[in-house]
C-alpha atoms as a PDB file:
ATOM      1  CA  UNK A   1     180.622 -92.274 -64.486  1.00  0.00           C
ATOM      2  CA  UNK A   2     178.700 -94.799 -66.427  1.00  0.00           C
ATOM      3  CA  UNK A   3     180.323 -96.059 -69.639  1.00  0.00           C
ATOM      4  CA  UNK A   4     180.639 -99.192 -72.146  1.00  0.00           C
ATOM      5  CA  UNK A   5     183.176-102.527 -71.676  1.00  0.00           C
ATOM      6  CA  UNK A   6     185.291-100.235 -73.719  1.00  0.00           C
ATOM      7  CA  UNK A   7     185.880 -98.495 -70.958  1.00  0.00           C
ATOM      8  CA  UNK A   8     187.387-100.984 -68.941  1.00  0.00           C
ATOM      9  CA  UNK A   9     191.156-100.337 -68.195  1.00  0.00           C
ATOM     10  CA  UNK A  10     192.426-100.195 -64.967  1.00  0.00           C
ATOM     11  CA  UNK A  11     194.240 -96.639 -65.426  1.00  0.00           C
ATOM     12  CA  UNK A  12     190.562 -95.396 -66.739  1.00  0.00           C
ATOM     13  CA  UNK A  13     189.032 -96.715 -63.565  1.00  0.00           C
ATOM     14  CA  UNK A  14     191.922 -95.454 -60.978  1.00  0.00           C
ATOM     15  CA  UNK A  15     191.728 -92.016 -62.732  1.00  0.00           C
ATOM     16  CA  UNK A  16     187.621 -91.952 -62.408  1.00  0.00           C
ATOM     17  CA  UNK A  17     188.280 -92.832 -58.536  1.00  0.00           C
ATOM     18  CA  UNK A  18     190.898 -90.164 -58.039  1.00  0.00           C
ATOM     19  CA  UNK A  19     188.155 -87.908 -58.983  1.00  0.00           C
ATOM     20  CA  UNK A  20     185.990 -89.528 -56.677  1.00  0.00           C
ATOM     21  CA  UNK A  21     183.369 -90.487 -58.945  1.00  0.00           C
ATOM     22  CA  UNK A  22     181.215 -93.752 -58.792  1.00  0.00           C
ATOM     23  CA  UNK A  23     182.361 -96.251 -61.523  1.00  0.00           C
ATOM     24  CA  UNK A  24     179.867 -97.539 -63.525  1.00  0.00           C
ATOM     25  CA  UNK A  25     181.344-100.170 -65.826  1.00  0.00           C
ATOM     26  CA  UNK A  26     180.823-103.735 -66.613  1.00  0.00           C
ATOM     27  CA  UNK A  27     183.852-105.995 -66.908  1.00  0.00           C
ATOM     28  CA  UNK A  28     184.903-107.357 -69.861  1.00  0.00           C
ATOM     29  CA  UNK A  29     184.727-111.478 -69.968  1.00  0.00           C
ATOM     30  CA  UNK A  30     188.051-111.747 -70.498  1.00  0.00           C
ATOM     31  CA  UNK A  31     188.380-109.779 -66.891  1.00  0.00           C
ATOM     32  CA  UNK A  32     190.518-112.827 -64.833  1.00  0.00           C
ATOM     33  CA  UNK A  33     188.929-110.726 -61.114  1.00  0.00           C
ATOM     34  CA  UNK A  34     185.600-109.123 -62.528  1.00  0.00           C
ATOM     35  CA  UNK A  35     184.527-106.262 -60.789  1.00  0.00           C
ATOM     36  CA  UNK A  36     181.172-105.660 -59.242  1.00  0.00           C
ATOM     37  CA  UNK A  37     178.934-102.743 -60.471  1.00  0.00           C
ATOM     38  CA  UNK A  38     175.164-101.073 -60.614  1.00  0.00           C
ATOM     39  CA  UNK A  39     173.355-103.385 -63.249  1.00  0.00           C
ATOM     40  CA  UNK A  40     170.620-100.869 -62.147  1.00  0.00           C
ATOM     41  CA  UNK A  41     172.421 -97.699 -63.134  1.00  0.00           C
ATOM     42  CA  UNK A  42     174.035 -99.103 -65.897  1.00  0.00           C
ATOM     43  CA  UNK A  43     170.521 -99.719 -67.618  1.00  0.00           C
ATOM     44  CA  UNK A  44     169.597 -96.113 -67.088  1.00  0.00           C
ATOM     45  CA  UNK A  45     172.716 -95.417 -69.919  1.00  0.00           C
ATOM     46  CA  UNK A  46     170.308 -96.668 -72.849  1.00  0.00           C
ATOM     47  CA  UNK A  47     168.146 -94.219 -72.549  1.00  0.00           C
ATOM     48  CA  UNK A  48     170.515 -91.451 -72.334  1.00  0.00           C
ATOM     49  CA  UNK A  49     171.881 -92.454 -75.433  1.00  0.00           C
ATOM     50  CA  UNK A  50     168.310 -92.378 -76.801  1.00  0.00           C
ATOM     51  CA  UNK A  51     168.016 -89.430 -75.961  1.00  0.00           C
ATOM     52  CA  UNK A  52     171.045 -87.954 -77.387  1.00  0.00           C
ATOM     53  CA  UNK A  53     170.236 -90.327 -80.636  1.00  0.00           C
ATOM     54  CA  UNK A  54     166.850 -88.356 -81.079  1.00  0.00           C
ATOM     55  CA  UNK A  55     168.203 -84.596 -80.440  1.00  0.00           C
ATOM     56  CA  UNK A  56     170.737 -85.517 -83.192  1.00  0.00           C
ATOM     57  CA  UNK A  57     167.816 -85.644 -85.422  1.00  0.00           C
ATOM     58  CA  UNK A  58     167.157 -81.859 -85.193  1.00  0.00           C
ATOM     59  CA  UNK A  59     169.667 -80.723 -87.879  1.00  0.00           C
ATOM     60  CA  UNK A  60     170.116 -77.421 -86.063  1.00  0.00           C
ATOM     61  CA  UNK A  61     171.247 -78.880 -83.208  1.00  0.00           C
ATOM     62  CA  UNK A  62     173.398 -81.511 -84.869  1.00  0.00           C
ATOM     63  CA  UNK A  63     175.119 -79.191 -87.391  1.00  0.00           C
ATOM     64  CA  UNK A  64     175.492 -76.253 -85.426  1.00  0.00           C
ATOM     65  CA  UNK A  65     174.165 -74.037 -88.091  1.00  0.00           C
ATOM     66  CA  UNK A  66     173.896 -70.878 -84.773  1.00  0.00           C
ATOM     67  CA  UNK A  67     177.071 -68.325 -84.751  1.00  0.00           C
ATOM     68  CA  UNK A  68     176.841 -68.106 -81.315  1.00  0.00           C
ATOM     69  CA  UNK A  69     176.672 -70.553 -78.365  1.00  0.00           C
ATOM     70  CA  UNK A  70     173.519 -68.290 -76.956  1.00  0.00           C
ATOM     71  CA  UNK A  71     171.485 -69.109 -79.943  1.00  0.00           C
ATOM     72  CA  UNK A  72     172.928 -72.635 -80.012  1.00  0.00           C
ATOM     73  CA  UNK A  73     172.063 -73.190 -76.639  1.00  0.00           C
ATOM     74  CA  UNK A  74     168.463 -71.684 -77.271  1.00  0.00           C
ATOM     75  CA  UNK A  75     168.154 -74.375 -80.017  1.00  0.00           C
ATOM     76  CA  UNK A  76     168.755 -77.334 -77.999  1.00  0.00           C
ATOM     77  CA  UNK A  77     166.363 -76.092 -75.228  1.00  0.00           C
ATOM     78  CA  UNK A  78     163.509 -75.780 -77.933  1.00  0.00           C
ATOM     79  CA  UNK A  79     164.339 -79.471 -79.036  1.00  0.00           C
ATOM     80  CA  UNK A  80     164.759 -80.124 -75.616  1.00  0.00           C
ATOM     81  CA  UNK A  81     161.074 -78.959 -74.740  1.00  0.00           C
ATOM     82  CA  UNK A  82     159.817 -80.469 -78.342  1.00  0.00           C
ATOM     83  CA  UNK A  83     161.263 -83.888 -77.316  1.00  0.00           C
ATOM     84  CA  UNK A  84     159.324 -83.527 -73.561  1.00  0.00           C
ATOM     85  CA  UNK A  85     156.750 -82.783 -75.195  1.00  0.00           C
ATOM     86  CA  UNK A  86     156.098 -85.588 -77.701  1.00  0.00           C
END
């Protein structure tokens, strides 16, 4: 799981590893034993964020103007596939 300093909490972080997912989260500086993690992976966050930033922009998809989740769905895969494309 890859998340902001907000993030940081030690019951957040034992409850990710009970799951037994990877922890992705940089300390906070006020951390007295900072922990280690993926500077790498942590990076690759931005531009998931980007990406959810710029499907926003499709009002459709933002709103939820669809009745149902099958033409919701089919909306985000068309500004899914618009996005690629551009």
């Amino acid at each position: 799981m890859i998340a902001d300093k907000g993030y940081d909490s030690d019951s957040v972080i034992e409850k990710i590893e009970a799951v037994g997912a990877k922890v992705v989260i940089p300390p906070k500086s006020n951390r007295k034993n900072p922990r280690r993690y993926s500077k790498r992976m942590y990076k690759e966050r931005n531009v998931i964020e980007r990406f959810f930033a710029r499907l926003k922009q499709w009002r459709g998809v933002a709103t939820r103007y669809e009745k149902t989740i099958e033409s919701y769905m089919a909306m985000v895969f068309i500004a899914c596939a618009m996005l690629w494309l551009l």
